[in-house]
Protein backbone atom coordinates (compact mmCIF):
# COMPACT_ATOMS: atom_id res chain seq x y z
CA UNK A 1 107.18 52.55 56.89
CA UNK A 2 107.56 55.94 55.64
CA UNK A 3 104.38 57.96 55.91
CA UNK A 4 103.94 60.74 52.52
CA UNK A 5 102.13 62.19 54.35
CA UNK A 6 103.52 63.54 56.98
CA UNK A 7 105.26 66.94 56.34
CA UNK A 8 104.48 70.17 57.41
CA UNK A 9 102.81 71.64 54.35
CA UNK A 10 100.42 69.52 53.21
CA UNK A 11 99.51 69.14 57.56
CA UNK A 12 98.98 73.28 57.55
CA UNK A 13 97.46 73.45 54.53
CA UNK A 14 94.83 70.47 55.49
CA UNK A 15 94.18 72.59 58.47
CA UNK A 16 93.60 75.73 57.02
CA UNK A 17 91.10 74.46 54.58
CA UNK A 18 89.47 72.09 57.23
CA UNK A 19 88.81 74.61 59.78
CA UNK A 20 86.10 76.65 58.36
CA UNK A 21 82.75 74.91 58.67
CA UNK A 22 79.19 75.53 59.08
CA UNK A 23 75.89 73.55 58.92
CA UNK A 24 74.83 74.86 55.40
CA UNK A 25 78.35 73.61 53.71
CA UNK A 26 78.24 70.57 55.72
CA UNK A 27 75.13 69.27 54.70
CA UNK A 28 76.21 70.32 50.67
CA UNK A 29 79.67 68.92 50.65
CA UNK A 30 77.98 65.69 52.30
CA UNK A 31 75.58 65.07 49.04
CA UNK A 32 77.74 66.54 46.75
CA UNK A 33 80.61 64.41 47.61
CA UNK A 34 78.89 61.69 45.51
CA UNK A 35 79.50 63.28 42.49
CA UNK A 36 82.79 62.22 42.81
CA UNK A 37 81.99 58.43 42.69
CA UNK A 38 83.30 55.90 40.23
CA UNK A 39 79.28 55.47 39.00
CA UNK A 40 79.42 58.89 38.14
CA UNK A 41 81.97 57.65 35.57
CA UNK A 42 79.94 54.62 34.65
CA UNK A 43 76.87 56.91 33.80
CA UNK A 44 78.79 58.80 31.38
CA UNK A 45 80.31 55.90 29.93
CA UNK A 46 76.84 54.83 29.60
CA UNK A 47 75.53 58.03 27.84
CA UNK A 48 78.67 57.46 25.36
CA UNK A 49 78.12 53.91 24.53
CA UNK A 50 74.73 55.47 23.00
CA UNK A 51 75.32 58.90 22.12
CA UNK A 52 79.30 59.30 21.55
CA UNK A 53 80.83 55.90 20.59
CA UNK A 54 84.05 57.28 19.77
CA UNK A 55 84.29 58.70 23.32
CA UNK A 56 83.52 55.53 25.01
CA UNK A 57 86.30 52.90 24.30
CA UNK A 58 89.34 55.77 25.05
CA UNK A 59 87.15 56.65 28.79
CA UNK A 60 86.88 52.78 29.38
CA UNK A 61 90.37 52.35 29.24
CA UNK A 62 91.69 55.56 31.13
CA UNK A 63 88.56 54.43 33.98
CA UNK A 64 90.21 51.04 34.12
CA UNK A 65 93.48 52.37 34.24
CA UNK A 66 92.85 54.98 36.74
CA UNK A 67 91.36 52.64 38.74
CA UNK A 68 94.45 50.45 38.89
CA UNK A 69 96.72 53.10 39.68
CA UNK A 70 94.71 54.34 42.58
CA UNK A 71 94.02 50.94 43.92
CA UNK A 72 97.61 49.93 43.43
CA UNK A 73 98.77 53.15 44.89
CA UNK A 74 96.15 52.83 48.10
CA UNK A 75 97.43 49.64 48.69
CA UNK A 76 101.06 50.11 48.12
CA UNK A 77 101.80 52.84 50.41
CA UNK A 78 98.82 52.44 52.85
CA UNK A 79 98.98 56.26 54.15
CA UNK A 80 96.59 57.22 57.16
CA UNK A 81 93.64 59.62 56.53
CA UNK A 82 93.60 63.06 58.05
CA UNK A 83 91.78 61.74 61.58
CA UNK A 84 94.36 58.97 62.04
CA UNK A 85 97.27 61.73 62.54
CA UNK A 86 95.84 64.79 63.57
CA UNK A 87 93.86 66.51 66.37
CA UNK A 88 90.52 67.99 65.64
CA UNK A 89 89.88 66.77 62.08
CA UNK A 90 86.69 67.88 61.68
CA UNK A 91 85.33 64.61 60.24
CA UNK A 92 82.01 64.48 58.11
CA UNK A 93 82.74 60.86 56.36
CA UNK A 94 84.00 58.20 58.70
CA UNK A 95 87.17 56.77 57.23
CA UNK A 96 90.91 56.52 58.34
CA UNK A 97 92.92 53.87 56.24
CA UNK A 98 94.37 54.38 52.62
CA UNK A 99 94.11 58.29 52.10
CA UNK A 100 96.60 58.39 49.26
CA UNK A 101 95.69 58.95 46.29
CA UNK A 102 91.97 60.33 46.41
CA UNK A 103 89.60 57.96 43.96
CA UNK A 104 87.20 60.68 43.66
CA UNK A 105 89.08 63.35 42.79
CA UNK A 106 90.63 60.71 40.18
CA UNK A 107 87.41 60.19 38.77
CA UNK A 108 86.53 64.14 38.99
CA UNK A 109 89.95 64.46 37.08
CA UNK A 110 89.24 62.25 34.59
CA UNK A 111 86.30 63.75 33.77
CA UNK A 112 87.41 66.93 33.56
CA UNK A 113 91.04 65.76 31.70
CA UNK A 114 89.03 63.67 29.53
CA UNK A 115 85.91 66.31 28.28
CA UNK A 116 88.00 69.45 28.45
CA UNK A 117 88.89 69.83 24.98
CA UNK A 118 86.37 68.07 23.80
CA UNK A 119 83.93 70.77 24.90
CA UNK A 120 83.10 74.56 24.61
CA UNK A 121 84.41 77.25 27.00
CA UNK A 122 80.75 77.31 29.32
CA UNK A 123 81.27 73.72 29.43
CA UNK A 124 84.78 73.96 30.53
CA UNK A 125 84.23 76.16 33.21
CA UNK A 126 81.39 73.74 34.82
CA UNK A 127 84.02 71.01 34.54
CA UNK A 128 86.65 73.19 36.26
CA UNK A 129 84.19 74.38 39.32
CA UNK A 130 83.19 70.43 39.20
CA UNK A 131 86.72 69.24 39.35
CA UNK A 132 87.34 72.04 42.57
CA UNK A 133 84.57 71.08 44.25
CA UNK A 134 85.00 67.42 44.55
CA UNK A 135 88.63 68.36 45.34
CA UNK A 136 88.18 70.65 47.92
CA UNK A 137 85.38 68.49 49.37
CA UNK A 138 87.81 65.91 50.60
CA UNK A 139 89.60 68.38 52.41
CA UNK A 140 86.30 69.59 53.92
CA UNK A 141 84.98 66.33 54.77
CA UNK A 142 87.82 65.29 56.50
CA UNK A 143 88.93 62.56 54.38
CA UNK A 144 92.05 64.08 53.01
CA UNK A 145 94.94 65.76 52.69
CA UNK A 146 96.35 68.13 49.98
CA UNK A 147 98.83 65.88 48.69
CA UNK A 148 95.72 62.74 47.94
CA UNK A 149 94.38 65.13 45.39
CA UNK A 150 97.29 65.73 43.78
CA UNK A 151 97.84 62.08 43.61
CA UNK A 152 94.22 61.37 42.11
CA UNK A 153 94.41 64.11 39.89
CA UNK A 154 97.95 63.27 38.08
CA UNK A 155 96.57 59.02 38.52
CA UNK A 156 93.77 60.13 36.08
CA UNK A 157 96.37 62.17 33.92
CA UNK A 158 98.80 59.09 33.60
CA UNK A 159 96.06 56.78 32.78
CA UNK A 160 94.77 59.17 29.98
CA UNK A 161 98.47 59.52 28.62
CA UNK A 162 98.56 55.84 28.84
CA UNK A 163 95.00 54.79 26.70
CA UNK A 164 96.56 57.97 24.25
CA UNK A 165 99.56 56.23 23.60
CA UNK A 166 98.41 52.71 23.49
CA UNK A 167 95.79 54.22 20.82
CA UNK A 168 98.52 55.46 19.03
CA UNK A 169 100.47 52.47 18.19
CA UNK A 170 97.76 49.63 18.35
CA UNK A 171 97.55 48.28 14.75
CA UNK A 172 94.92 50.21 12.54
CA UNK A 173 92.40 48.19 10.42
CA UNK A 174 94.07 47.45 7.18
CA UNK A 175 91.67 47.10 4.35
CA UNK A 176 92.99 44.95 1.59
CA UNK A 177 91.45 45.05 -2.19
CA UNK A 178 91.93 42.33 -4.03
């Protein structure tokens, strides 16, 4: 089976942004690594079923699809993690099967896709530093490579292009006066 992984690029680049650790940046990218988790999404879907309803239907879908896609995807092509092909992977989260795509940095993405024009320019930039952190904590942590969060990130962007389009040509509601 062919392995996408496994090219020189994404291989250096892991390295050169796994190599620099220390026990401060550990312990953060441990915790914060959890912002990154598909409850993260159903908080804020929470929030908008009470505060934003017109938010939360169009985030439902693009979750669900998102979801799919990465599942699929992890499934599909069944590419080793960082520690399964290299030497001294410095490894913070224990995990070696199904690296591509990254399901946190698709739900960091979708976030970020999903709120970004929907908010002002402060709020954009938290979403941004948000997005990079999550992304370059699976580097960090070991759990993968370069070319995952690509894959997460443009998982999340199909599945919002998806729900978009879908909510495009779905039949309106007619109202009929007699």
């Amino acid at each position: 089976m062919l392995n996408i992984e496994d090219f020189a690029t994404n291989k250096e680049l892991f390295e050169l942004l796994n190599s620099y650790h220390n026990n401060y940046l550990d312990a953060f990218f441990v915790v914060f690594q959890y912002l990154g988790k598909g409850y993260v999404a159903v908080t804020i879907l929470a929030f908008l079923w009470f505060y934003k309803r017109e938010y939360f239907t169009p985030l439902l879908g693009s979750s669900i699809v998102s979801a799919l896609i990465v599942i699929s995807l992890k499934y599909i092509i069944s590419a080793p993690r960082p520690a399964s092909m290299l030497n001294n992977v410095r490894l913070l989260e224990p995990l070696y099967r199904y690296s591509f795509p990254s399901g946190d940095v698709a739900v960091a993405s979708l976030i970020l896709l999903f709120f970004f024009k929907k908010v002002g320019y402060v709020s954009r930039s938290f979403l941004v530093v948000y997005w990079l952190m999550i992304s370059y904590g699976r580097i960090y942590l070991g759990v993968h490579f370069p070319l995952d969060i690509f894959g997460g990130f443009f998982a999340s962007y199909i599945s919002i292009i998806m729900v978009n389009l879908w909510s495009n040509f779905r039949p309106k509601n007619i109202n009929v006066k007699n």
